[in-house]
Protein backbone atom coordinates (compact mmCIF):
# COMPACT_ATOMS: atom_id res chain seq x y z
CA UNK A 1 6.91 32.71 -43.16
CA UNK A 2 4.17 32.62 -40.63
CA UNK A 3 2.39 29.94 -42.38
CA UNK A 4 5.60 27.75 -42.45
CA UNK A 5 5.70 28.65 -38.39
CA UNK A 6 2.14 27.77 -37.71
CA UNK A 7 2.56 24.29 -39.62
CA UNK A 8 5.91 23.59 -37.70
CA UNK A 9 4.28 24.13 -33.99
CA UNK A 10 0.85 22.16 -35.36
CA UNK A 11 3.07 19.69 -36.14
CA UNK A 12 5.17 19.26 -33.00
CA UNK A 13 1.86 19.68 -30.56
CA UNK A 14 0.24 16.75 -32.67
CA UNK A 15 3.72 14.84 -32.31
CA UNK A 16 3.87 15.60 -28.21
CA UNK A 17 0.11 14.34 -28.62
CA UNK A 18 0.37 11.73 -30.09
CA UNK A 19 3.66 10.37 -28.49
CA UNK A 20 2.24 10.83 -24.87
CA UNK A 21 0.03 8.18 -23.14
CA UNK A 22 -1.42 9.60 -19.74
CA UNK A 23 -3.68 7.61 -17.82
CA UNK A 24 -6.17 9.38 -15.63
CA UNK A 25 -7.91 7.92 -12.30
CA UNK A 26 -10.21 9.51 -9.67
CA UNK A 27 -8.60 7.62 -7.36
CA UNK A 28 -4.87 8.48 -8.25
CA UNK A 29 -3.62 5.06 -9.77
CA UNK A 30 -1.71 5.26 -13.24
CA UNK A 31 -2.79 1.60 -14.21
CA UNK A 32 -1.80 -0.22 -17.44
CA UNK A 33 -5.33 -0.23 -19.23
CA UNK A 34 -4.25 -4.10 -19.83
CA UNK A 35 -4.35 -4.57 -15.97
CA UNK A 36 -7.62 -6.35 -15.72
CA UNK A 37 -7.11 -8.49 -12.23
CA UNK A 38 -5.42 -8.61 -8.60
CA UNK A 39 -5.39 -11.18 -6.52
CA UNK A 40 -3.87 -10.57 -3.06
CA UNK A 41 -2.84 -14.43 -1.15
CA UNK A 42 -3.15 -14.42 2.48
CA UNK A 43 -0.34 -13.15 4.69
CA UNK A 44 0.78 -15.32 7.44
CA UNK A 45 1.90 -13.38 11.12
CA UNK A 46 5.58 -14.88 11.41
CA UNK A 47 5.89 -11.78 14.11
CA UNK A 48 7.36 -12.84 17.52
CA UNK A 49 4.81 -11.40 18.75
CA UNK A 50 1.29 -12.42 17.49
CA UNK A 51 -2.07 -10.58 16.88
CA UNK A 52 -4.49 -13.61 16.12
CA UNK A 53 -6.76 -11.46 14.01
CA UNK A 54 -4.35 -9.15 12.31
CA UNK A 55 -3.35 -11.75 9.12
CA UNK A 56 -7.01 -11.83 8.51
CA UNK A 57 -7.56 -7.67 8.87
CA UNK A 58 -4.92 -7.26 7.06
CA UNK A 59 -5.21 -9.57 4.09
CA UNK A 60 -9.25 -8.54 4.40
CA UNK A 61 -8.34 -4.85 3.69
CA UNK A 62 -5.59 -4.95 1.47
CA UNK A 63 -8.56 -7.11 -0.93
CA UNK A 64 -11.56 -4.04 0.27
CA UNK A 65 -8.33 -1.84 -1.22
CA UNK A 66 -8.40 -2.68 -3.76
CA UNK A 67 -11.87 -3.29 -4.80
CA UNK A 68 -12.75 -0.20 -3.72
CA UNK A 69 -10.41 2.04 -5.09
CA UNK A 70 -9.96 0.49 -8.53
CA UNK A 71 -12.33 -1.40 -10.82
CA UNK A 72 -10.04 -4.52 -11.26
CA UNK A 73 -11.72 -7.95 -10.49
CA UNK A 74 -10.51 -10.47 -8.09
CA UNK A 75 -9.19 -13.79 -8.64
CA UNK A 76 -9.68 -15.56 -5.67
CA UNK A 77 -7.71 -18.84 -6.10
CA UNK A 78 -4.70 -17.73 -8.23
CA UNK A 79 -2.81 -14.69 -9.46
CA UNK A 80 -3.79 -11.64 -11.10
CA UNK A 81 -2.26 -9.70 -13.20
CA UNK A 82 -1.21 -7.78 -9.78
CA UNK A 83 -0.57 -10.35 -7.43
CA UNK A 84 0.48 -9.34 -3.48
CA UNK A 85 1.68 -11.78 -1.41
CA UNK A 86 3.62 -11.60 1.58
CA UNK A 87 3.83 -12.00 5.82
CA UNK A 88 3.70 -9.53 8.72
CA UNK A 89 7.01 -9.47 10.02
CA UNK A 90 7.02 -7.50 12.84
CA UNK A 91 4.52 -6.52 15.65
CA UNK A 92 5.83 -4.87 18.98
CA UNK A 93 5.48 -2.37 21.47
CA UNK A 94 8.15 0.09 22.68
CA UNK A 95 8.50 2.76 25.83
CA UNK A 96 9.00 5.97 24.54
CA UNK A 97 9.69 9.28 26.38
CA UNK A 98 11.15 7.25 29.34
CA UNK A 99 11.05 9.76 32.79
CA UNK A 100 13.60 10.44 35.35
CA UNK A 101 11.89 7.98 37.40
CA UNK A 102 12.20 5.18 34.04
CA UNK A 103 8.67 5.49 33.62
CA UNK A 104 7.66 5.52 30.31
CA UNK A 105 5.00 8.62 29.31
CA UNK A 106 4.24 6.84 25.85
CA UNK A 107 4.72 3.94 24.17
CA UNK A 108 4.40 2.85 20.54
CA UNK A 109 2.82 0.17 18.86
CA UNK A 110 4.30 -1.03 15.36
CA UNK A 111 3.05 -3.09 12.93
CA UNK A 112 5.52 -4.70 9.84
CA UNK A 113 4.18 -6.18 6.75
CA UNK A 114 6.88 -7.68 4.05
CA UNK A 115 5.16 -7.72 0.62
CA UNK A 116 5.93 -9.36 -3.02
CA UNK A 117 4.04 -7.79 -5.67
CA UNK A 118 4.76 -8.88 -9.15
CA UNK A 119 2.59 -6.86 -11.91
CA UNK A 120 2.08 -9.25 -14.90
CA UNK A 121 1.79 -6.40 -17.16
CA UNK A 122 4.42 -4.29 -16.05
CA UNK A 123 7.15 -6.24 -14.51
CA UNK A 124 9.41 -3.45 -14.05
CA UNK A 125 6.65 -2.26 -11.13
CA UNK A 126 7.51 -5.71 -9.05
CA UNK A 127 8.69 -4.89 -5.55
CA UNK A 128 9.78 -6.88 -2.73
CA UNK A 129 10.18 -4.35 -0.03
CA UNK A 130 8.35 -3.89 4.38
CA UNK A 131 6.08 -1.35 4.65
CA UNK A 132 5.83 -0.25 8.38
CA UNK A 133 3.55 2.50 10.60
CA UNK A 134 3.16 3.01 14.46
CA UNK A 135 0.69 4.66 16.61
CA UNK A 136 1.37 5.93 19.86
CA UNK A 137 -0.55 5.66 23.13
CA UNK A 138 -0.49 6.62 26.37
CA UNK A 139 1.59 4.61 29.05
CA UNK A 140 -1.62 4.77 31.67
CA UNK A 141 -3.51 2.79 29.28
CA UNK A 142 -3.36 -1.43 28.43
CA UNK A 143 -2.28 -2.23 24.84
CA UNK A 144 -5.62 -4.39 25.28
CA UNK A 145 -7.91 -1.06 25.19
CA UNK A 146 -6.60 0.79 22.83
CA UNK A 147 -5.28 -2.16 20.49
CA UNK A 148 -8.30 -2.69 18.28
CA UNK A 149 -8.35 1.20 17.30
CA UNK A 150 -4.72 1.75 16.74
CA UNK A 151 -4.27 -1.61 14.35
CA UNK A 152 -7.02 -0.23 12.16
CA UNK A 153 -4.92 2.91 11.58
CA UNK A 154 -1.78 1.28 11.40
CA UNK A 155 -3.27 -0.81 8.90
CA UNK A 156 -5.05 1.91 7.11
CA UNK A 157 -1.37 3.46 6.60
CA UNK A 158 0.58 0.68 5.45
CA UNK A 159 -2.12 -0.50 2.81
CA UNK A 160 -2.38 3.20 1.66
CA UNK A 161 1.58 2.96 1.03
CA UNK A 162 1.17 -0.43 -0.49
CA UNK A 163 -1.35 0.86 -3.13
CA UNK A 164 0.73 3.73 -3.74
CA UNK A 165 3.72 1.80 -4.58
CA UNK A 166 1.71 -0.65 -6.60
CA UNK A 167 -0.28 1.61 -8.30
CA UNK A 168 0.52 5.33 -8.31
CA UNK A 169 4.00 4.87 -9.45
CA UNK A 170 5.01 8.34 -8.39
């Protein structure tokens, strides 16, 4: 009876084995092993308010992303089997914690970028969805001082939630 027992569970664990297909990363991404390119297109700033560098820091980091963090090659001019394209939508700045005296103590910078991604592969990954993140700074200081630092951060946050979406699938 134990022998029949012992078969039966060497059979199932073989079967959950078997059945299963887990991909592993270092870097957290749950890629297709077919995925074998990304190509990311440049993203326009259709913002009513405009940032002249921020299409190219964006579009520039969203690429170093990706390179960095995955071993997929780029395709320059065309589409990958991951393909991002897209346009920042929104860039403003907002008074928060407004005083008695309607001064404000803070305000908030906010940066949003509208992306397409379509995953050759695995088309039932394709999003078309903003992805959004804000700093805040102190009222006392210009948006011209602290503008360079915050964007990199703000950046640095919606590209991490970009690649998460795209790739982590959680």
């Amino acid at each position: 009876m134990n022998l029949i027992k012992v078969l039966f569970l060497s059979f199932c664990v073989a079967f959950v084995v078997t059945a299963c297909k887990v991909s592993y990363s270092f870097t957290g991404g749950t890629l297709s092993t077919d995925v074998k390119t990304f190509s990311v297109q440049f993203f326009p700033n259709r913002a009513p308010l405009v940032n002249p560098n921020l299409s190219n820091q964006f579009t520039e980091a969203l690429k170093e992303k990706f390179r960095g963090q995955t071993t997929l090659d780029e395709i320059v001019d065309g589409e990958g089997h991951l393909n991002f394209e897209g346009e920042i939508t929104g860039y403003r700045t907002q008074a928060l914690d407004v005083t008695a005296d309607d001064i404000s103590a803070t305000n908030r910078l906010t940066v949003t970028v509208k992306v397409r991604f379509t995953n050759e592969i695995e088309p039932d990954n394709d999003f078309d969805k903003s992805f959004s993140a804000f700093r805040d700074f102190d009222s006392t200081k210009q948006l011209s001082d602290v503008e360079e630092g915050l964007v990199a951060e703000i950046l640095e946050d919606i590209i991490d939630d970009i690649y998460n979406e795209a790739v982590v699938n959680w």
